[in-house]
PDB file of N, CA and C in Angstrom:
ATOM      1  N   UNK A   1       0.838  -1.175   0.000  1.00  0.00           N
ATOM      2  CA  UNK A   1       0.000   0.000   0.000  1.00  0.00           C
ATOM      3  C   UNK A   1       0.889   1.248   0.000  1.00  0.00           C
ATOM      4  N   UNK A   2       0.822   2.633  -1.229  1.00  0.00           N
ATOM      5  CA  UNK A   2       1.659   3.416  -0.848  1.00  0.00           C
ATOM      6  C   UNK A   2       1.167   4.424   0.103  1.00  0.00           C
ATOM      7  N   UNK A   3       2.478   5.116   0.635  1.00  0.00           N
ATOM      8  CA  UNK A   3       1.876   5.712   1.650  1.00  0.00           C
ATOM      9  C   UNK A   3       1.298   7.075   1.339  1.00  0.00           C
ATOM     10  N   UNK A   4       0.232   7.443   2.441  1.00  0.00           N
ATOM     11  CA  UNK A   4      -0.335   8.927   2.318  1.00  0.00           C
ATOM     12  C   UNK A   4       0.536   9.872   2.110  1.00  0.00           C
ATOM     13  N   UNK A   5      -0.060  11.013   2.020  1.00  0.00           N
ATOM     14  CA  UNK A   5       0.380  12.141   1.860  1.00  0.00           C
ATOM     15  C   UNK A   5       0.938  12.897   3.624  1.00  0.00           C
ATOM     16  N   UNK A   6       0.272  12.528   4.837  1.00  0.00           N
ATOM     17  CA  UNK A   6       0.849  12.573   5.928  1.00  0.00           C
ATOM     18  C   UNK A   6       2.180  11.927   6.043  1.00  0.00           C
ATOM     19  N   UNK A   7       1.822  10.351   5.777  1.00  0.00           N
ATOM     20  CA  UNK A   7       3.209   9.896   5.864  1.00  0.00           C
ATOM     21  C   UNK A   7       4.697  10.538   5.030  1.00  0.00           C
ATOM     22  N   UNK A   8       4.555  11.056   3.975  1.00  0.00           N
ATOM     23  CA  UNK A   8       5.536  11.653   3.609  1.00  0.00           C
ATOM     24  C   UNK A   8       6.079  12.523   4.298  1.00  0.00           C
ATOM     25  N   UNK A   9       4.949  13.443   4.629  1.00  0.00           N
ATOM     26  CA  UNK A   9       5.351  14.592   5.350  1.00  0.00           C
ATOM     27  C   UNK A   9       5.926  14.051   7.058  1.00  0.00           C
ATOM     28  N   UNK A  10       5.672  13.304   7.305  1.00  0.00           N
ATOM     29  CA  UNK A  10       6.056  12.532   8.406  1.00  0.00           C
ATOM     30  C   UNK A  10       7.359  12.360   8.478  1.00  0.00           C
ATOM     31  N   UNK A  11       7.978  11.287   7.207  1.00  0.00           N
ATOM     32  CA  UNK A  11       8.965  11.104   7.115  1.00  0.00           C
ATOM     33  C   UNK A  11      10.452  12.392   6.916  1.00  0.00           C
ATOM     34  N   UNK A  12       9.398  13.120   6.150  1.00  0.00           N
ATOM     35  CA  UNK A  12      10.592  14.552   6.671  1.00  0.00           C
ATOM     36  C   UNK A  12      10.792  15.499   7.604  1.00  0.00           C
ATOM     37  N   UNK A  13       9.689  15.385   8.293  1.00  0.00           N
ATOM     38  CA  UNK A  13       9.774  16.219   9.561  1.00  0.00           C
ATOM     39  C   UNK A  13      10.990  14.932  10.269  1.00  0.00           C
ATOM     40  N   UNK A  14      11.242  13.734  10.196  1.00  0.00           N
ATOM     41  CA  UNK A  14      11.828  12.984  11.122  1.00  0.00           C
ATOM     42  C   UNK A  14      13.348  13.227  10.720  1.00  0.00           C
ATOM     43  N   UNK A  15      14.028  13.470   9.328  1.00  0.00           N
ATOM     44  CA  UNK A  15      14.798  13.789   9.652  1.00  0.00           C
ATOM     45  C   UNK A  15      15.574  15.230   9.763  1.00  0.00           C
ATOM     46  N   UNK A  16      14.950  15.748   9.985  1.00  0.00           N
ATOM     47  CA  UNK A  16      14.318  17.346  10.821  1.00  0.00           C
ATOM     48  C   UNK A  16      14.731  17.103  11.957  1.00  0.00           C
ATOM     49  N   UNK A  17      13.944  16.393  12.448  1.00  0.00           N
ATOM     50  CA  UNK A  17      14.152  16.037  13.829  1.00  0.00           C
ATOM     51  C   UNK A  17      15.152  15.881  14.903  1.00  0.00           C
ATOM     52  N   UNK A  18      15.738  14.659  13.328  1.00  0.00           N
ATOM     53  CA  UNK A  18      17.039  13.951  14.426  1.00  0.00           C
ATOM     54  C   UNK A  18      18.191  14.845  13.929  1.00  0.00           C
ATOM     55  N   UNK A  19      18.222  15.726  12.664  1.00  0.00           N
ATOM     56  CA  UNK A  19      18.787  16.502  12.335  1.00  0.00           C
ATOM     57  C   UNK A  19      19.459  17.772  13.997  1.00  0.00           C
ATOM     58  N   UNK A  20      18.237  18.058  14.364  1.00  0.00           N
ATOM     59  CA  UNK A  20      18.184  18.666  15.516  1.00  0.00           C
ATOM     60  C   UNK A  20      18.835  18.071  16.714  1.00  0.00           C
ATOM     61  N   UNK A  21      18.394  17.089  16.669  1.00  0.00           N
ATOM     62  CA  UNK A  21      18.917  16.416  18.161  1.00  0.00           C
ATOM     63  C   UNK A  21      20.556  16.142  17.862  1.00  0.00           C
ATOM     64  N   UNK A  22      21.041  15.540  16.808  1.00  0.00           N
ATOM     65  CA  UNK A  22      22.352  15.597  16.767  1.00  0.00           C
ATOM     66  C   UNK A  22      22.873  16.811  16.627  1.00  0.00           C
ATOM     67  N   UNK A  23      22.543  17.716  16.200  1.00  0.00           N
ATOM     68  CA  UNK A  23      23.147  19.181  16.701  1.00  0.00           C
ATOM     69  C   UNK A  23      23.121  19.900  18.143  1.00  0.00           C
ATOM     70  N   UNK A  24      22.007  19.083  18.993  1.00  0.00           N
ATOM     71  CA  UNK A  24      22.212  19.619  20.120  1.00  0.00           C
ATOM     72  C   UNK A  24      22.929  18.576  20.917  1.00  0.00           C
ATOM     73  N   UNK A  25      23.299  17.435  20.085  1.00  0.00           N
ATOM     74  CA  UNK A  25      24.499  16.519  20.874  1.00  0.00           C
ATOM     75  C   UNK A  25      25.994  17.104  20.577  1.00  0.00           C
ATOM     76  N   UNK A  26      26.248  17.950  19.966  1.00  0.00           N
ATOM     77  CA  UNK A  26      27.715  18.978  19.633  1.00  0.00           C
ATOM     78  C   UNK A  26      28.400  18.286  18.887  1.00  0.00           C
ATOM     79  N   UNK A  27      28.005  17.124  17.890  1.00  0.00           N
ATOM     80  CA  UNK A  27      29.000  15.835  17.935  1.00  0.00           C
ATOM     81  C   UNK A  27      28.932  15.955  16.209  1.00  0.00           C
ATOM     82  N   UNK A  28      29.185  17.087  15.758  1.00  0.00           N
ATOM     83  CA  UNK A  28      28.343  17.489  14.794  1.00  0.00           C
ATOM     84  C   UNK A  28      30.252  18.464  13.668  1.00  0.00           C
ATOM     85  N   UNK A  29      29.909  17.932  12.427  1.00  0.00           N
ATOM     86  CA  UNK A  29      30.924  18.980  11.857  1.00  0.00           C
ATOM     87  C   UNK A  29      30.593  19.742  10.677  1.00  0.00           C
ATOM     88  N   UNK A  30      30.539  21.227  10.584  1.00  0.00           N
ATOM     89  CA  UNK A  30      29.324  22.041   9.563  1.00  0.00           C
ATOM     90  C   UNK A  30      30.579  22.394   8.569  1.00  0.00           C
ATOM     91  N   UNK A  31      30.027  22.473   7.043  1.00  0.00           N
ATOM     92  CA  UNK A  31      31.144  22.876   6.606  1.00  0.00           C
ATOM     93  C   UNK A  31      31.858  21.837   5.415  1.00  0.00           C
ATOM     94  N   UNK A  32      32.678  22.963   4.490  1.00  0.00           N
ATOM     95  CA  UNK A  32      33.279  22.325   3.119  1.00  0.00           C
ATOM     96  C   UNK A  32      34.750  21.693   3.424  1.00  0.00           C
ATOM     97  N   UNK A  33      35.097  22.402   4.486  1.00  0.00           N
ATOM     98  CA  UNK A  33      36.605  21.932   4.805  1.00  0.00           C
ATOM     99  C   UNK A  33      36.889  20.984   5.589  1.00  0.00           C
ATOM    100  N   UNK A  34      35.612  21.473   7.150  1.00  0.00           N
ATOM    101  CA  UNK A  34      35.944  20.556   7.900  1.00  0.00           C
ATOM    102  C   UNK A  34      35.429  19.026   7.962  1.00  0.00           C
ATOM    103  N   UNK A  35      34.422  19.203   6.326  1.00  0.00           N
ATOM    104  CA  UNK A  35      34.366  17.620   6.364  1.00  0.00           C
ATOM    105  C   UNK A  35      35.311  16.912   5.464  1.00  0.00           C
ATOM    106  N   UNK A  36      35.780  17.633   5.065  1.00  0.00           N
ATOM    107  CA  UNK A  36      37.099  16.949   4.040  1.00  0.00           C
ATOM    108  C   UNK A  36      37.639  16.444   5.380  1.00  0.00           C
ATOM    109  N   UNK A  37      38.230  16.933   6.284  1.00  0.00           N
ATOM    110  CA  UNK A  37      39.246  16.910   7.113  1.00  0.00           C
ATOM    111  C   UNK A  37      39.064  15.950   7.741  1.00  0.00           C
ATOM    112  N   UNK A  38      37.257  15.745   8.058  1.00  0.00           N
ATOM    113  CA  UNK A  38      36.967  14.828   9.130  1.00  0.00           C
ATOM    114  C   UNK A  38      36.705  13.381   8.512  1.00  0.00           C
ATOM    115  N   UNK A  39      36.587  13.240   6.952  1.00  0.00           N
ATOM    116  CA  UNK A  39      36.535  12.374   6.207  1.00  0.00           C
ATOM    117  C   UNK A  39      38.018  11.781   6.176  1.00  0.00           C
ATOM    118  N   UNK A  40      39.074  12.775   5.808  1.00  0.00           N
ATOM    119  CA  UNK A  40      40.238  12.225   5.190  1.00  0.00           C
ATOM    120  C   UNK A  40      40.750  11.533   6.852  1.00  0.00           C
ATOM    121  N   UNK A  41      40.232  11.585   7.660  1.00  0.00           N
ATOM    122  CA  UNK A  41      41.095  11.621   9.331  1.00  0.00           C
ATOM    123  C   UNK A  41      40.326   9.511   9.108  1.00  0.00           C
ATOM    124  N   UNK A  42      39.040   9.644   8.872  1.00  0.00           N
ATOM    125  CA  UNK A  42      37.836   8.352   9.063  1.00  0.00           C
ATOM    126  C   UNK A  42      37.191   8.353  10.081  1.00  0.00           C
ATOM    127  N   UNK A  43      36.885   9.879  10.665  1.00  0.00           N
ATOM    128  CA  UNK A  43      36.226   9.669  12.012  1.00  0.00           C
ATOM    129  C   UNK A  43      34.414  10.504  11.743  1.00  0.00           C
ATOM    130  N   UNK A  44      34.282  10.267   9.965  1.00  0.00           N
ATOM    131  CA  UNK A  44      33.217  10.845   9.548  1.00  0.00           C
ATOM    132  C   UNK A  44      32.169   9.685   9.876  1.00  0.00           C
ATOM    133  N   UNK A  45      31.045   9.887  10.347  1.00  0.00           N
ATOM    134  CA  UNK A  45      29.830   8.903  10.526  1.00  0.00           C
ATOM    135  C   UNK A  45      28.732   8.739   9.176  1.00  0.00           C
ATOM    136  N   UNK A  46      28.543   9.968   9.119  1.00  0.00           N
ATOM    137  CA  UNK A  46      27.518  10.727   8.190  1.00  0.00           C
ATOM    138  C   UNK A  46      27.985  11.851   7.254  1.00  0.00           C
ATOM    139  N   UNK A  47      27.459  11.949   5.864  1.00  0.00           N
ATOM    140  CA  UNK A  47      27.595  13.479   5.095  1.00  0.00           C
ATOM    141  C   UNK A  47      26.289  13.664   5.026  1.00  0.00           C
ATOM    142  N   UNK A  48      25.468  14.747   5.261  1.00  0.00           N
ATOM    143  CA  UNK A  48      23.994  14.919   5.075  1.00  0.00           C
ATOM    144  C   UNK A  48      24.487  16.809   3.801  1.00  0.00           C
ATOM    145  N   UNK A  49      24.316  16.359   2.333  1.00  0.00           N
ATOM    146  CA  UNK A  49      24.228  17.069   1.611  1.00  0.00           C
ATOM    147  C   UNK A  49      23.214  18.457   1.212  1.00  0.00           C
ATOM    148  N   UNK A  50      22.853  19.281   0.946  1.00  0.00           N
ATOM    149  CA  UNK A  50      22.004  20.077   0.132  1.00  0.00           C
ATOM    150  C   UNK A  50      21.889  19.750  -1.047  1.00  0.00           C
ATOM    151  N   UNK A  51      21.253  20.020  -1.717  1.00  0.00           N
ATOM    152  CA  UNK A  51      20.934  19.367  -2.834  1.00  0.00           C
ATOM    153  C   UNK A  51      20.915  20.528  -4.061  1.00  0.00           C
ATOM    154  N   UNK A  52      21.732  21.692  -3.440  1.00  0.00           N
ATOM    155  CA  UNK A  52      22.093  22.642  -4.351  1.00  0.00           C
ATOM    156  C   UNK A  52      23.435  23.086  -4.550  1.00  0.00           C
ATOM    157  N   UNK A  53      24.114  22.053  -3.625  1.00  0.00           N
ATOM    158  CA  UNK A  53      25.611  21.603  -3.795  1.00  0.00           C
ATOM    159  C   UNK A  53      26.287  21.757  -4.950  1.00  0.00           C
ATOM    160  N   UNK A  54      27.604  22.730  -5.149  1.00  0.00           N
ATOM    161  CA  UNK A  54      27.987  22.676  -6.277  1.00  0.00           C
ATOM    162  C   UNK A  54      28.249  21.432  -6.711  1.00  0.00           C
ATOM    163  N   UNK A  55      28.562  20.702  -8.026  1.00  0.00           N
ATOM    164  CA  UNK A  55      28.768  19.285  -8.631  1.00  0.00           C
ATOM    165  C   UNK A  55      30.530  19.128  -8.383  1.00  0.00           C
ATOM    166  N   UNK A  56      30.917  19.875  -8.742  1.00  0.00           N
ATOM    167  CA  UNK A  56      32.591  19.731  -8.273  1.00  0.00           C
ATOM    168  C   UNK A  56      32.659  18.943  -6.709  1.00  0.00           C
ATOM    169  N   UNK A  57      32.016  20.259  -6.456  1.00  0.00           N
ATOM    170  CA  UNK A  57      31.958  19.986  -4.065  1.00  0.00           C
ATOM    171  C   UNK A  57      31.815  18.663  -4.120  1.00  0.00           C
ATOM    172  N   UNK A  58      30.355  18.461  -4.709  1.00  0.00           N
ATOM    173  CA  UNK A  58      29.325  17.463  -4.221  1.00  0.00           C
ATOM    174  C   UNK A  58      30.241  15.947  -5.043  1.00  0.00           C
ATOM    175  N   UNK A  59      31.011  16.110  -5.990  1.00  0.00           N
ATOM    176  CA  UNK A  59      31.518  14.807  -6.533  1.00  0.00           C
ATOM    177  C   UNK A  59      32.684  14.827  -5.414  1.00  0.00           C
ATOM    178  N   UNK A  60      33.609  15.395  -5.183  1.00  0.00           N
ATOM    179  CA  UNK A  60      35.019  15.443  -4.866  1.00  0.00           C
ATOM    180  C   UNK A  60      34.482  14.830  -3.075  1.00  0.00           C
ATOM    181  N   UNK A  61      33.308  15.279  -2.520  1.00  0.00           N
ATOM    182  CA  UNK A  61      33.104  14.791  -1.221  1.00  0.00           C
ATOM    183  C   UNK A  61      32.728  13.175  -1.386  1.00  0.00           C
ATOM    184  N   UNK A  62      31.629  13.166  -2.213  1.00  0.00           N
ATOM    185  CA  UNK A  62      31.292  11.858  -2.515  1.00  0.00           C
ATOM    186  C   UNK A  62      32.059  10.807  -2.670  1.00  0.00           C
ATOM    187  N   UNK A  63      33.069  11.344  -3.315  1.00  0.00           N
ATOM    188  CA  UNK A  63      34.393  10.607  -3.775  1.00  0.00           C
ATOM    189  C   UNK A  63      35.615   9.913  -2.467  1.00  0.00           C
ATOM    190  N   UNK A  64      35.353  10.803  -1.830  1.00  0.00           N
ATOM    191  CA  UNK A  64      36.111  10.781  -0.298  1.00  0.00           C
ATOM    192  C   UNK A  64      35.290   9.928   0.353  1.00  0.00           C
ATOM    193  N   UNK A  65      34.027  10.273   0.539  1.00  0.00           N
ATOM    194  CA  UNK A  65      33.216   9.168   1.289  1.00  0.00           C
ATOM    195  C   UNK A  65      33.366   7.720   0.909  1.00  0.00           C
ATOM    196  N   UNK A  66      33.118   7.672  -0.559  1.00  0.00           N
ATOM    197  CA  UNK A  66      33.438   6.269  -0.801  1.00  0.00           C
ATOM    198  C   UNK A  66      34.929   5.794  -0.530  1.00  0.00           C
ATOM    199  N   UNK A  67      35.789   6.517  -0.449  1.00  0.00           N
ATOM    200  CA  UNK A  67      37.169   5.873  -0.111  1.00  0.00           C
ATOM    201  C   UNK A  67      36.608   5.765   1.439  1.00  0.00           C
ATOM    202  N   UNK A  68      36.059   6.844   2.181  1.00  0.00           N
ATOM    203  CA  UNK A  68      36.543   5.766   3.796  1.00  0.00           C
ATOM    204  C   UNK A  68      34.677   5.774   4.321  1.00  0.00           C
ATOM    205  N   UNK A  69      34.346   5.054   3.465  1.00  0.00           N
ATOM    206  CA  UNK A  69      32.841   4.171   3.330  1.00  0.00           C
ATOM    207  C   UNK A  69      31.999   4.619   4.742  1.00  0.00           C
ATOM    208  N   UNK A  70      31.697   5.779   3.944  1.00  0.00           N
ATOM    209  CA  UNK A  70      30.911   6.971   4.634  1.00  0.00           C
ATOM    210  C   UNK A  70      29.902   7.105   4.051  1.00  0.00           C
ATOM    211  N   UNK A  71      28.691   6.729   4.500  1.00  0.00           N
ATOM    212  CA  UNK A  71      27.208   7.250   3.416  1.00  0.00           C
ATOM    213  C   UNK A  71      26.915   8.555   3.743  1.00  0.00           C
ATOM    214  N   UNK A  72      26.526   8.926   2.227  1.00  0.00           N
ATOM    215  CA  UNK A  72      26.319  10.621   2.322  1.00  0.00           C
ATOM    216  C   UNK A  72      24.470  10.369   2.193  1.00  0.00           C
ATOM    217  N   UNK A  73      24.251  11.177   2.326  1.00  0.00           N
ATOM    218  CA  UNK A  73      22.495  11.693   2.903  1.00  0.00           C
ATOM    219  C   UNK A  73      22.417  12.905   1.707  1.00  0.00           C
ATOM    220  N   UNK A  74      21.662  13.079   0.430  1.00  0.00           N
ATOM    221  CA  UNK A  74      21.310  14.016  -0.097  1.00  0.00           C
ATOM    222  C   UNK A  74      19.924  14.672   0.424  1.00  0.00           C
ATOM    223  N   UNK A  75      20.148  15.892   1.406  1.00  0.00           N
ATOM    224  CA  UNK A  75      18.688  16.414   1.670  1.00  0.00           C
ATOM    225  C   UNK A  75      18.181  17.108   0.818  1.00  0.00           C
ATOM    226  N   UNK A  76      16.453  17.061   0.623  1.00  0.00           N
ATOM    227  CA  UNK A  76      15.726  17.463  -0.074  1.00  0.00           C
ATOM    228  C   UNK A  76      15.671  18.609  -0.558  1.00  0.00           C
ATOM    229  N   UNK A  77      15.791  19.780   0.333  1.00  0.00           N
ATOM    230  CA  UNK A  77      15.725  21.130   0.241  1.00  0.00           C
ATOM    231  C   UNK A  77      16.845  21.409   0.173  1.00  0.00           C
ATOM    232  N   UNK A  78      17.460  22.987   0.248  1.00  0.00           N
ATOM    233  CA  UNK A  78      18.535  23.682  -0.298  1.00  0.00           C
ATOM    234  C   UNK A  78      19.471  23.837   0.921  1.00  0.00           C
ATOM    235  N   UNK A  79      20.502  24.397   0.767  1.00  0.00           N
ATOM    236  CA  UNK A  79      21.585  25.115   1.863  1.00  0.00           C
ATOM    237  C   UNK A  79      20.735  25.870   3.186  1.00  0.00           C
ATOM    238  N   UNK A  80      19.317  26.656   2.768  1.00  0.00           N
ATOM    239  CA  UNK A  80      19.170  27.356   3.201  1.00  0.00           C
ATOM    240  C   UNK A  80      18.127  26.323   4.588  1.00  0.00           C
ATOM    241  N   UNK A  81      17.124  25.658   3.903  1.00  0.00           N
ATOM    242  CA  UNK A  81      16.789  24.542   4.962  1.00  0.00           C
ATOM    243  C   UNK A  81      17.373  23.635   5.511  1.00  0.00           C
ATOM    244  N   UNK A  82      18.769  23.053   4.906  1.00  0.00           N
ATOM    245  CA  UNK A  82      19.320  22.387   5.904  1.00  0.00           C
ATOM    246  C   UNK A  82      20.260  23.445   6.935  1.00  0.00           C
ATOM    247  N   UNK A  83      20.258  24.505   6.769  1.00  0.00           N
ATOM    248  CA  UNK A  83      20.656  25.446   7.965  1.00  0.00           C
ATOM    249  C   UNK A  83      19.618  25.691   8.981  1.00  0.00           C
ATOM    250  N   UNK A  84      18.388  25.940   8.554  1.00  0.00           N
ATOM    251  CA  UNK A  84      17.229  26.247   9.250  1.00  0.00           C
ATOM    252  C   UNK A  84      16.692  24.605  10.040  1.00  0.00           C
ATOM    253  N   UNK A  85      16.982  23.522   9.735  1.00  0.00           N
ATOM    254  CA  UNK A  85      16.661  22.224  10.271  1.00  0.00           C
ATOM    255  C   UNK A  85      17.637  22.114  11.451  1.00  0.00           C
ATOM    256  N   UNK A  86      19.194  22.472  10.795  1.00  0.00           N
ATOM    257  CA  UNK A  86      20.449  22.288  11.684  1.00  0.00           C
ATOM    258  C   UNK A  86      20.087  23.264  13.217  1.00  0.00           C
ATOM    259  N   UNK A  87      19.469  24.273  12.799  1.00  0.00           N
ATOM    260  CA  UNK A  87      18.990  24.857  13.632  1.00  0.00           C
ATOM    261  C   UNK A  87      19.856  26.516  13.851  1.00  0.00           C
TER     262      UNK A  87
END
C-alpha cells in the first residue's frame, strides 16, 4: 500500500528532527573543509548534503566518502533549509 500524503510529510519532519537532536548533541561537523578533514582523518559517521551543492563539491566529497565508506544523505531542500533544520 503506498503511503499517504501525511506519511511523507512525516517522514521529513523525522529527519528534521534527528537533524536537531544531533546538533544539540555537539558531535556534529558544519562545513566544506571541515568535512574533508573529518573524512580524510575516518572519524566521519555521516555526510547529510544540500541538494544545491555545487557538482565539483558534491563529486570530490562523494568521492572521499566512498574511499573511507561513509554514506552521504542528499537532503531534499537547499543550503538554506538544511541550515534552518540544523537549527
Amino acid at each position: 500500500m503506498p503511503p499517504t500524503k501525511g506519511e511523507k510529510k512525516k517522514g521529513g519532519e523525522g529527519i528534521n528532527s534527528k537533524l536537531a537532536l544531533v546538533m544539540k548533541s555537539g558531535k556534529v561537523q558544519l562545513g566544506y573543509k571541515t568535512t574533508l578533514k573529518t573524512l580524510r582523518n575516518g572519524k566521519a559517521k555521516l555526510i547529510v548534503m544540500a541538494n544545491n551543492t555545487p557538482a565539483l563539491r558534491k563529486s570530490e566529497i562523494e568521492y572521499y566518502a566512498l574511499l573511507s565508506k561513509t554514506p552521504v544523505e542528499h537532503y531534499k531542500g537547499d543550503n538554506i533549509a538544511l541550515g534552518t533544520a540544523c537549527g
